[in-house]
C-alpha atoms as a PDB file:
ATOM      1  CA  UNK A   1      54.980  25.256  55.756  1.00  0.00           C
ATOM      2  CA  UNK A   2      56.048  22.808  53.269  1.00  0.00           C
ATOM      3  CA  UNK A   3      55.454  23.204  49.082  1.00  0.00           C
ATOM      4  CA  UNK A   4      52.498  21.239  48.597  1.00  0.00           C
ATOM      5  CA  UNK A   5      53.427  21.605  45.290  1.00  0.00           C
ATOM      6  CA  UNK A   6      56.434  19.471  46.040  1.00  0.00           C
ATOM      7  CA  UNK A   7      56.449  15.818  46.408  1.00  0.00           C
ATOM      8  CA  UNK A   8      58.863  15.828  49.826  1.00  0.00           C
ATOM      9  CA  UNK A   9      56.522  18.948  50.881  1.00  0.00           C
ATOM     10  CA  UNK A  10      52.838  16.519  50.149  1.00  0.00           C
ATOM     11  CA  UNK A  11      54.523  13.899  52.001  1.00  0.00           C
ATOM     12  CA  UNK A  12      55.099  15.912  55.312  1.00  0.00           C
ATOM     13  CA  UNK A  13      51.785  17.841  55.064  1.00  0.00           C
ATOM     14  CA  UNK A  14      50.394  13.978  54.414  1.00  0.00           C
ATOM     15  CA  UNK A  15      52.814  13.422  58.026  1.00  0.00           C
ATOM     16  CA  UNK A  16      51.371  15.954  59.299  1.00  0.00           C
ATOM     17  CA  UNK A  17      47.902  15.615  59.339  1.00  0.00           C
ATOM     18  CA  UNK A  18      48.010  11.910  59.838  1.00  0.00           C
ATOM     19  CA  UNK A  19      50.166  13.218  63.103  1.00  0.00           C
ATOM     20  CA  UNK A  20      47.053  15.878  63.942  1.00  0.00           C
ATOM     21  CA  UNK A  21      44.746  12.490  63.411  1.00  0.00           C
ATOM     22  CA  UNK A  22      46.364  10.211  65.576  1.00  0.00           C
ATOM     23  CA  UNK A  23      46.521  12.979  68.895  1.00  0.00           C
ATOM     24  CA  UNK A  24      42.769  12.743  68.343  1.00  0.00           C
ATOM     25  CA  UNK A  25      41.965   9.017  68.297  1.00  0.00           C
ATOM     26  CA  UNK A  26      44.762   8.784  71.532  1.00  0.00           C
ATOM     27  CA  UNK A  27      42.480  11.646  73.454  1.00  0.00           C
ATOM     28  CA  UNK A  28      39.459   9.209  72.701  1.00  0.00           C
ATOM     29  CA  UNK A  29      42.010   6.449  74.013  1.00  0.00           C
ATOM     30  CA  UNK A  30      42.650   8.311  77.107  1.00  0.00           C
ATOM     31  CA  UNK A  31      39.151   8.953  78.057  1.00  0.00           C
ATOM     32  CA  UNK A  32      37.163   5.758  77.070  1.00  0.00           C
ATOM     33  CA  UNK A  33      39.518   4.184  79.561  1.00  0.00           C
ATOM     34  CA  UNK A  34      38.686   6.684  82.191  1.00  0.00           C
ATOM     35  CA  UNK A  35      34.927   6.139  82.139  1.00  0.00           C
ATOM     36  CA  UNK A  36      35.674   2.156  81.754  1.00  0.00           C
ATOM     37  CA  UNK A  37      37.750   2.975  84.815  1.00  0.00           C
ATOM     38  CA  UNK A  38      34.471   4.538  86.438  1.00  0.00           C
ATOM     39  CA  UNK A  39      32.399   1.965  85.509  1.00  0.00           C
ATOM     40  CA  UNK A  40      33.796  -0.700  86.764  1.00  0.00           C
ATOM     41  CA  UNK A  41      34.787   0.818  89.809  1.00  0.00           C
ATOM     42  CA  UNK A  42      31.756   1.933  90.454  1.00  0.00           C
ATOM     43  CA  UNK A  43      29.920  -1.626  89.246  1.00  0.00           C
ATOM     44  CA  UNK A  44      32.242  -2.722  92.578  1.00  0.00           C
ATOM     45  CA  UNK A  45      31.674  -0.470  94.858  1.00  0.00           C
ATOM     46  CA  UNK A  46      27.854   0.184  94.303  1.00  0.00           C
ATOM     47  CA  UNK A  47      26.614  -3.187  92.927  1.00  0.00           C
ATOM     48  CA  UNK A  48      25.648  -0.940  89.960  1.00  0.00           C
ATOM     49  CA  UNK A  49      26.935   1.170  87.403  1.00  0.00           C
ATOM     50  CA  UNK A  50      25.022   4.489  85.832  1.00  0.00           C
ATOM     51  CA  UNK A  51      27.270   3.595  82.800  1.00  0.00           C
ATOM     52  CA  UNK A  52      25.458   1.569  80.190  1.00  0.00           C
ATOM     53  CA  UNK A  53      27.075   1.680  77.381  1.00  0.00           C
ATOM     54  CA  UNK A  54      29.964   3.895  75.731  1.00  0.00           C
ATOM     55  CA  UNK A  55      30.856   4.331  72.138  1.00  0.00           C
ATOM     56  CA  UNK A  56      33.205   6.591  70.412  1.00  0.00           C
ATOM     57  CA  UNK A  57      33.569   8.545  66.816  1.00  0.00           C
ATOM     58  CA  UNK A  58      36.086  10.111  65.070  1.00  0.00           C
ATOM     59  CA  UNK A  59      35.615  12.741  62.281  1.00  0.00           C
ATOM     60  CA  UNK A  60      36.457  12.018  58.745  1.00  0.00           C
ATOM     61  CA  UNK A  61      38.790  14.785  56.887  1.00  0.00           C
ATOM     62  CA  UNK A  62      35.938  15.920  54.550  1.00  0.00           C
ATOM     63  CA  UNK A  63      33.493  16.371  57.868  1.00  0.00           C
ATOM     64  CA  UNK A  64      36.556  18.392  59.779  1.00  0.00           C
ATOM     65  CA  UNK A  65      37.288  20.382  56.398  1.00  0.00           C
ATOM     66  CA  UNK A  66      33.315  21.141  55.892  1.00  0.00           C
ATOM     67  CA  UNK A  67      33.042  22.137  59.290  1.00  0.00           C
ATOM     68  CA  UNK A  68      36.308  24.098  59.479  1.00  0.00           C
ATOM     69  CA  UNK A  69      34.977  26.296  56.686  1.00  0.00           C
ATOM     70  CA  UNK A  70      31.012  26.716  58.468  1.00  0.00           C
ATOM     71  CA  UNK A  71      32.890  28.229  61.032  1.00  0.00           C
ATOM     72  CA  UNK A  72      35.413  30.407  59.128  1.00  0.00           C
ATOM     73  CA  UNK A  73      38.351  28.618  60.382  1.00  0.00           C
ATOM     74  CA  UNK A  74      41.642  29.649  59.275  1.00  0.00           C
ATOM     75  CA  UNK A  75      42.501  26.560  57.082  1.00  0.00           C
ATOM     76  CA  UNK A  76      45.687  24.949  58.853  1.00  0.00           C
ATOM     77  CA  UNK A  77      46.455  22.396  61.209  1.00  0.00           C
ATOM     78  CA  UNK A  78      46.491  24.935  64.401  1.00  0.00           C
ATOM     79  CA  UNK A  79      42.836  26.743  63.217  1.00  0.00           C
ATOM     80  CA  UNK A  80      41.210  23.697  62.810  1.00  0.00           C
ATOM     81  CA  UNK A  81      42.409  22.228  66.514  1.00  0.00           C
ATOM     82  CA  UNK A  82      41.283  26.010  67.870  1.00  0.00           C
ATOM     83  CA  UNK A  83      37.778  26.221  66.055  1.00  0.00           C
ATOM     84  CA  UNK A  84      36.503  22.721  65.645  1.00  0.00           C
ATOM     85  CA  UNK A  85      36.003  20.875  69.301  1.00  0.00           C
ATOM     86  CA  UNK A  86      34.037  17.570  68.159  1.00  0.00           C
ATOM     87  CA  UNK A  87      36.972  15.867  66.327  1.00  0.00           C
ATOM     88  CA  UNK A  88      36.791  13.098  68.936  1.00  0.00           C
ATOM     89  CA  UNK A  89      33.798  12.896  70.094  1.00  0.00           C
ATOM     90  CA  UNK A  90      32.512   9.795  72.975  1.00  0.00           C
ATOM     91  CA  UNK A  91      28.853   9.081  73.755  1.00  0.00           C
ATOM     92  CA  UNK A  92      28.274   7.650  76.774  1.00  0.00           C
ATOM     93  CA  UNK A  93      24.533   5.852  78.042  1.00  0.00           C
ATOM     94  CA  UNK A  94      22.816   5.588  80.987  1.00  0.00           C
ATOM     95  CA  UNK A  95      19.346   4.545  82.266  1.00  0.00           C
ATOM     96  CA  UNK A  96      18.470   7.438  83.974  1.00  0.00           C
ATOM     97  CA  UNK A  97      18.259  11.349  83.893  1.00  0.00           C
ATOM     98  CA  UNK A  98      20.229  11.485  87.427  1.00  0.00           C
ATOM     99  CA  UNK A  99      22.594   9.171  86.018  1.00  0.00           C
ATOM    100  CA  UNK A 100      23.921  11.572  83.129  1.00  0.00           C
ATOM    101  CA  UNK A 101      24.802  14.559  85.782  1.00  0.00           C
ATOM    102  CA  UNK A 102      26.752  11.382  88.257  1.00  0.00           C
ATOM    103  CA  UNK A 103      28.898  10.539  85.231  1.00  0.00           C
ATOM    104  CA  UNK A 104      29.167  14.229  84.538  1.00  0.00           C
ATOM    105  CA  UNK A 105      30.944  15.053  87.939  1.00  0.00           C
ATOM    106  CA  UNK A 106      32.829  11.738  88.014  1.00  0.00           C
ATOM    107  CA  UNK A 107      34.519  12.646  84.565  1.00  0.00           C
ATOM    108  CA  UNK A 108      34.815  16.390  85.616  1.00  0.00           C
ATOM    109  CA  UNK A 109      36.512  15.669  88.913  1.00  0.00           C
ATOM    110  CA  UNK A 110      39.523  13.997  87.421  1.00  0.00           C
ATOM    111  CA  UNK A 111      42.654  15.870  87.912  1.00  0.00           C
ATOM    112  CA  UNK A 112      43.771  16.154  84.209  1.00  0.00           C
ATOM    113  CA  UNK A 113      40.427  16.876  83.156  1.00  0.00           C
ATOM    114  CA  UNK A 114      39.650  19.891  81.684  1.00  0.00           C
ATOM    115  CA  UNK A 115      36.365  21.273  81.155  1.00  0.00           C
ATOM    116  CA  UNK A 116      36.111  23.644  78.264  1.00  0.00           C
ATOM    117  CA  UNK A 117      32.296  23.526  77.784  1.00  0.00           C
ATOM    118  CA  UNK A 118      28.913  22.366  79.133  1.00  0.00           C
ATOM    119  CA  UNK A 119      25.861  22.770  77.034  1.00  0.00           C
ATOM    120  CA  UNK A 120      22.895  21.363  79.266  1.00  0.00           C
ATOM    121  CA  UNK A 121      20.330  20.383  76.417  1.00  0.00           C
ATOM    122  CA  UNK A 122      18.397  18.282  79.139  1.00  0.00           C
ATOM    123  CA  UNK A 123      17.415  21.106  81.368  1.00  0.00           C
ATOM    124  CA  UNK A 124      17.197  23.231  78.619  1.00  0.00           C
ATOM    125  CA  UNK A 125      16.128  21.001  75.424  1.00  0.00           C
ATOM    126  CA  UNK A 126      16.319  22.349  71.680  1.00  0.00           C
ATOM    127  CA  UNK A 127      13.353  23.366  69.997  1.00  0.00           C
ATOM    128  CA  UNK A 128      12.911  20.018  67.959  1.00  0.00           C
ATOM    129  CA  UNK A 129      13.151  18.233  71.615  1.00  0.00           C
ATOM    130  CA  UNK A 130      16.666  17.337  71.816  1.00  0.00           C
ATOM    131  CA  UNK A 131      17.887  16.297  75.154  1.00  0.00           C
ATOM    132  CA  UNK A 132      21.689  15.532  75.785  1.00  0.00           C
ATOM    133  CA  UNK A 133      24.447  16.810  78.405  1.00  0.00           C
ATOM    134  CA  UNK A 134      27.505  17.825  76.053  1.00  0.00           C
ATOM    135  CA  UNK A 135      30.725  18.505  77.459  1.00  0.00           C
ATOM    136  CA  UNK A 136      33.722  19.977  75.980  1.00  0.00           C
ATOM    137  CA  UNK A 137      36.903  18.551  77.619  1.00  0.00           C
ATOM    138  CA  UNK A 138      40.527  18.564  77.134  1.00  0.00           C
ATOM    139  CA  UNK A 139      42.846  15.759  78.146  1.00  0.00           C
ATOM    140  CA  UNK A 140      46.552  15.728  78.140  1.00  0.00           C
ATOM    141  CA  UNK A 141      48.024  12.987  75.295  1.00  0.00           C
ATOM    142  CA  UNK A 142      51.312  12.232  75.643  1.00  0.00           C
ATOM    143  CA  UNK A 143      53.402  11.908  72.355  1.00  0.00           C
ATOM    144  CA  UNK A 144      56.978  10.905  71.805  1.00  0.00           C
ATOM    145  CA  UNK A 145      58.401  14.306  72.148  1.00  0.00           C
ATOM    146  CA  UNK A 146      55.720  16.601  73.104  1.00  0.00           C
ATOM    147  CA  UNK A 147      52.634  16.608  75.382  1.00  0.00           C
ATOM    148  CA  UNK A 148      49.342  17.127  73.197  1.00  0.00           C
ATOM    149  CA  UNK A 149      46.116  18.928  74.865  1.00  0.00           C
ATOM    150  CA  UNK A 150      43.011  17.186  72.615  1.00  0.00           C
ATOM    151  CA  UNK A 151      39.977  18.475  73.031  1.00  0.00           C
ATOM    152  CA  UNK A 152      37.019  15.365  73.092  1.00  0.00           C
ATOM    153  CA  UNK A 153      33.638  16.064  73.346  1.00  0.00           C
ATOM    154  CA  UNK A 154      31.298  13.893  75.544  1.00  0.00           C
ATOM    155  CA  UNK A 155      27.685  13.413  74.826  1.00  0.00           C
ATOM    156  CA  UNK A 156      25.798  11.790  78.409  1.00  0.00           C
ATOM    157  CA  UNK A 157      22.023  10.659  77.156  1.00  0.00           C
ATOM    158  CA  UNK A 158      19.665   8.407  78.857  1.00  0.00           C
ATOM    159  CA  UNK A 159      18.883   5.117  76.457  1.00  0.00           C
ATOM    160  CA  UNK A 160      15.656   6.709  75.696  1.00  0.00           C
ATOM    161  CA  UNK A 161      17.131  10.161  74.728  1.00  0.00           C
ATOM    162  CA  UNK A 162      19.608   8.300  72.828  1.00  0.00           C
ATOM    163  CA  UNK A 163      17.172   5.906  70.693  1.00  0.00           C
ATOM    164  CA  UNK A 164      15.043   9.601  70.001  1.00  0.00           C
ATOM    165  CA  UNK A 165      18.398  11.074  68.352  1.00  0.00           C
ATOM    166  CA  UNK A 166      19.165   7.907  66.171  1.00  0.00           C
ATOM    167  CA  UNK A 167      15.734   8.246  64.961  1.00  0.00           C
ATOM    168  CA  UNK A 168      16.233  11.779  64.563  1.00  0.00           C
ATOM    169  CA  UNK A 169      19.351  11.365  63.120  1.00  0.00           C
ATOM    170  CA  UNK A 170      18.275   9.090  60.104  1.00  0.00           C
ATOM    171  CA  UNK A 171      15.139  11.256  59.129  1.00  0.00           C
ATOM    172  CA  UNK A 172      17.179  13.818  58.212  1.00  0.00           C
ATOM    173  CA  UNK A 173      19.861  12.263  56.679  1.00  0.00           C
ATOM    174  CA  UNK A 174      16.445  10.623  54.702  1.00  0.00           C
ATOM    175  CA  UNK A 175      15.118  13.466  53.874  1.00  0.00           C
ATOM    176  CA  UNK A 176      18.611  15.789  53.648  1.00  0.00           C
ATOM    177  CA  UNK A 177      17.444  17.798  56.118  1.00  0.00           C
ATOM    178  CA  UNK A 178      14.411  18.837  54.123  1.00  0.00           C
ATOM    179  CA  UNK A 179      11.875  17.009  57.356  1.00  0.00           C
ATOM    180  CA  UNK A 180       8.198  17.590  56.430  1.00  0.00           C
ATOM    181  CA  UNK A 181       6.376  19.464  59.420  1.00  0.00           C
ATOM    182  CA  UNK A 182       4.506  16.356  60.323  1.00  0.00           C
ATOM    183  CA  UNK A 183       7.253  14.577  60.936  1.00  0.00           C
ATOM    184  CA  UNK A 184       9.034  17.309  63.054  1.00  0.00           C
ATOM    185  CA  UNK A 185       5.649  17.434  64.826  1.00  0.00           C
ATOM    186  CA  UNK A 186       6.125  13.904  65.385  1.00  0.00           C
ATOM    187  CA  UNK A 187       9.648  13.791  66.715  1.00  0.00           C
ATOM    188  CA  UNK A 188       8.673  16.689  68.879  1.00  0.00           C
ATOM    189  CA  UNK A 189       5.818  14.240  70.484  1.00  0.00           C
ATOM    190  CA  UNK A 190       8.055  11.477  70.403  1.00  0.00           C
ATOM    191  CA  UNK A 191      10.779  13.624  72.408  1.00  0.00           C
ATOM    192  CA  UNK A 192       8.106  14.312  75.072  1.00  0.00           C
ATOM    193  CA  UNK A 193       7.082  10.780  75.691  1.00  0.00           C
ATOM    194  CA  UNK A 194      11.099   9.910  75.940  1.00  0.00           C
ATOM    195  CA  UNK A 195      11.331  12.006  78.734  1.00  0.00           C
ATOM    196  CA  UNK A 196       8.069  10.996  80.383  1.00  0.00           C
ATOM    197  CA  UNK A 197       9.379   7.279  79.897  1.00  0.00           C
ATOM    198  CA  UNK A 198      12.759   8.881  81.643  1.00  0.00           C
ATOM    199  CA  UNK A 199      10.594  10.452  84.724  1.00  0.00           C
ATOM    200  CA  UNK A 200       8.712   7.366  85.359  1.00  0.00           C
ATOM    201  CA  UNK A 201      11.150   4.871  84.965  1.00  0.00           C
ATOM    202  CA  UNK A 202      13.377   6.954  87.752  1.00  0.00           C
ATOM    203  CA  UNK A 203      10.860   6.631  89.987  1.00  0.00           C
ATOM    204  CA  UNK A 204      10.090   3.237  89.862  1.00  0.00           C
ATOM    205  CA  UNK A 205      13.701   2.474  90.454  1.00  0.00           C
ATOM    206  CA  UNK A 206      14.121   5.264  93.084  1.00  0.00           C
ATOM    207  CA  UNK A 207      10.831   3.166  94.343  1.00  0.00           C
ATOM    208  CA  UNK A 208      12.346   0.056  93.842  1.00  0.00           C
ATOM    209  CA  UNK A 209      15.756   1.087  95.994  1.00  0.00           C
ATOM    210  CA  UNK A 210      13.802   1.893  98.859  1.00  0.00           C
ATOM    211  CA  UNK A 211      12.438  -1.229  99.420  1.00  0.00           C
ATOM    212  CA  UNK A 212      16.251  -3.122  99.063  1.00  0.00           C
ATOM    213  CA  UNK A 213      16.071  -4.331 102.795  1.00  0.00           C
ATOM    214  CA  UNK A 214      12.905  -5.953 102.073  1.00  0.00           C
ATOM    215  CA  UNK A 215      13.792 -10.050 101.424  1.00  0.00           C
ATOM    216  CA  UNK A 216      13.099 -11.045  97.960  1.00  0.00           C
ATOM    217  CA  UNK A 217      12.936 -14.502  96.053  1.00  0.00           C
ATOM    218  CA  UNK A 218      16.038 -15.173  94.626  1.00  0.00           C
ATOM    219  CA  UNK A 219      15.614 -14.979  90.727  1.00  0.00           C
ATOM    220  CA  UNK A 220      18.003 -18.318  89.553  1.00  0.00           C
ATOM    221  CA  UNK A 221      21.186 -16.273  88.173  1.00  0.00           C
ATOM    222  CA  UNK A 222      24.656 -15.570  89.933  1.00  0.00           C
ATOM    223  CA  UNK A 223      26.941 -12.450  88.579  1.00  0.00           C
ATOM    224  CA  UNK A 224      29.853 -14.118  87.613  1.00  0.00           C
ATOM    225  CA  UNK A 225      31.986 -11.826  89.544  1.00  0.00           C
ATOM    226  CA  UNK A 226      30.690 -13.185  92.217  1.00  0.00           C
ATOM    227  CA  UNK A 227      31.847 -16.651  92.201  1.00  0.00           C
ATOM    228  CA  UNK A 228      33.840 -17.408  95.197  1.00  0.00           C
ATOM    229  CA  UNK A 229      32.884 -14.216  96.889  1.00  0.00           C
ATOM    230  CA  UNK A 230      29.506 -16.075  98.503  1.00  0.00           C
ATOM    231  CA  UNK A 231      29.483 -18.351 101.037  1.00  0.00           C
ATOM    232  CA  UNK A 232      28.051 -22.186  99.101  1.00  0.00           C
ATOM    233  CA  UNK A 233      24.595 -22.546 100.826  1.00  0.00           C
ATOM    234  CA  UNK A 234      24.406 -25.140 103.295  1.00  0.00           C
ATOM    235  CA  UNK A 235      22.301 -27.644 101.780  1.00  0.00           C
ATOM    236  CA  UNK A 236      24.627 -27.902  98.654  1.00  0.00           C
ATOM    237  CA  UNK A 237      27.439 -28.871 100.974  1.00  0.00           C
ATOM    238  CA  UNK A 238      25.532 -31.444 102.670  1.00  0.00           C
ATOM    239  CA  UNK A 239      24.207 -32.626  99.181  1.00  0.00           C
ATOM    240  CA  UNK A 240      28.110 -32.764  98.143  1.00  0.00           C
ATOM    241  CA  UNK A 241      29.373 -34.488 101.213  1.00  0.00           C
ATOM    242  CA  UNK A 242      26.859 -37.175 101.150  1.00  0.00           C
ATOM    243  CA  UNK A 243      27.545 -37.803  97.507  1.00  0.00           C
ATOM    244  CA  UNK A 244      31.505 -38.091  98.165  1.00  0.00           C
ATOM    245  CA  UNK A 245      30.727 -40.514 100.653  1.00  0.00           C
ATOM    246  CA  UNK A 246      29.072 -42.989  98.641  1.00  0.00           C
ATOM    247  CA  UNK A 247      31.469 -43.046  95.913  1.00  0.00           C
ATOM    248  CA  UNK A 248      34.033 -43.832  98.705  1.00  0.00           C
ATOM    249  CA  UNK A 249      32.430 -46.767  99.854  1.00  0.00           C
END
């Protein structure tokens, strides 16, 4: 390992760990275009997507360092990548409970996938009400002269869940993790009606799939992705043709 002591040896460590950096932001590369991949493909195929929205983090150096040392890590480049797994870390959002275990198996099933780790916090919620489906993967990163395994971890939440951690996120950074009982009470509640909201809303849409043959009015708005795909009604092409034949006379 280089001096760090030495100017040339703080430049390479610098290298280094700007090296370590970058594999991590190209795993979070590599898999936010897999699950835009999914979604889309799926938005074609299925006329709907259990993908709502997808957003991605990467750690700072103090979080990684703080971390490392929480878990005891041996302080160097190859510890760090061995203890700490949520580096790069993707969230993905979806409107309903079934939804997060769909995008679970279409992520798991691709070939250079992975799976390290599966922490099911939605069957099995924390104490303070936490619902989530975490996986640890690891995707292959291809560098200039070497092939990089990066570990990413995936969060899968409904929007409800998700909204519930925010909150829960920002009362304790408030309060420095110091919460007053009433308020943990209060999340606690809060976590229960999320997931109510989650049960009901699934079966209204489960509800509302069932009755898809039914005819229904049509509500004003075209998907722009379909433009060109359906047939022009009738009536508009009469209205058209009639209206090119008076400007030609």
């Amino acid at each position: 390992m280089p001096d760090p002591t030495d100017l040339q040896g703080l430049r390479a460590l610098n290298g280094d760990f700007t090296r370590f950096m970058m594999s991590y932001k190209f795993g979070i590369d590599e898999v936010m275009t897999k699950i835009n991949i999914l979604r889309e493909e799926f938005s074609h195929r299925h006329d709907y997507s259990p993908i709502e929205n997808v957003s991605s983090r990467l750690k700072s150096a103090e979080s990684i360092l703080a971390k490392a040392d929480r878990k005891g890590s041996e302080m160097t480049l190859d510890g760090i990548r061995s203890d700490v797994h949520d580096i790069a870390g993707i969230r993905v959002t979806c409107s309903f409970i079934s939804d997060t275990y769909k995008i679970f198996d279409m992520i798991s099933a691709q070939r250079d996938v992975t799976v390290l780790q599966v922490r099911d916090y939605i069957a099995q919620p924390k104490a303070n009400g936490y619902k989530s489906l975490h996986m640890i993967i690891e995707v292959p990163v291809f560098m200039s002269d070497h092939v990089e395994q990066v570990k990413v971890e995936i969060q899968i939440r409904t929007i409800a869940m998700d909204f519930w951690a925010a909150l829960e996120h920002k009362i304790y950074y408030k309060y420095n993790r110091a919460v007053p009982e009433r308020l943990l009470t209060e999340l606690r509640d809060a976590a229960l009606a999320a997931n109510r909201l989650d049960v009901k809303m699934e079966r209204l849409h489960d509800e509302v799939l069932a009755l898809a043959s039914v005819p229904g009015a049509d509500d004003g708005v075209i998907d722009t992705r379909d433009i060109g795909r359906d047939a022009v009604p009738d009536a508009m092409l009469r209205m058209l043709a009639a209206a090119r034949s008076d400007q030609q006379q």
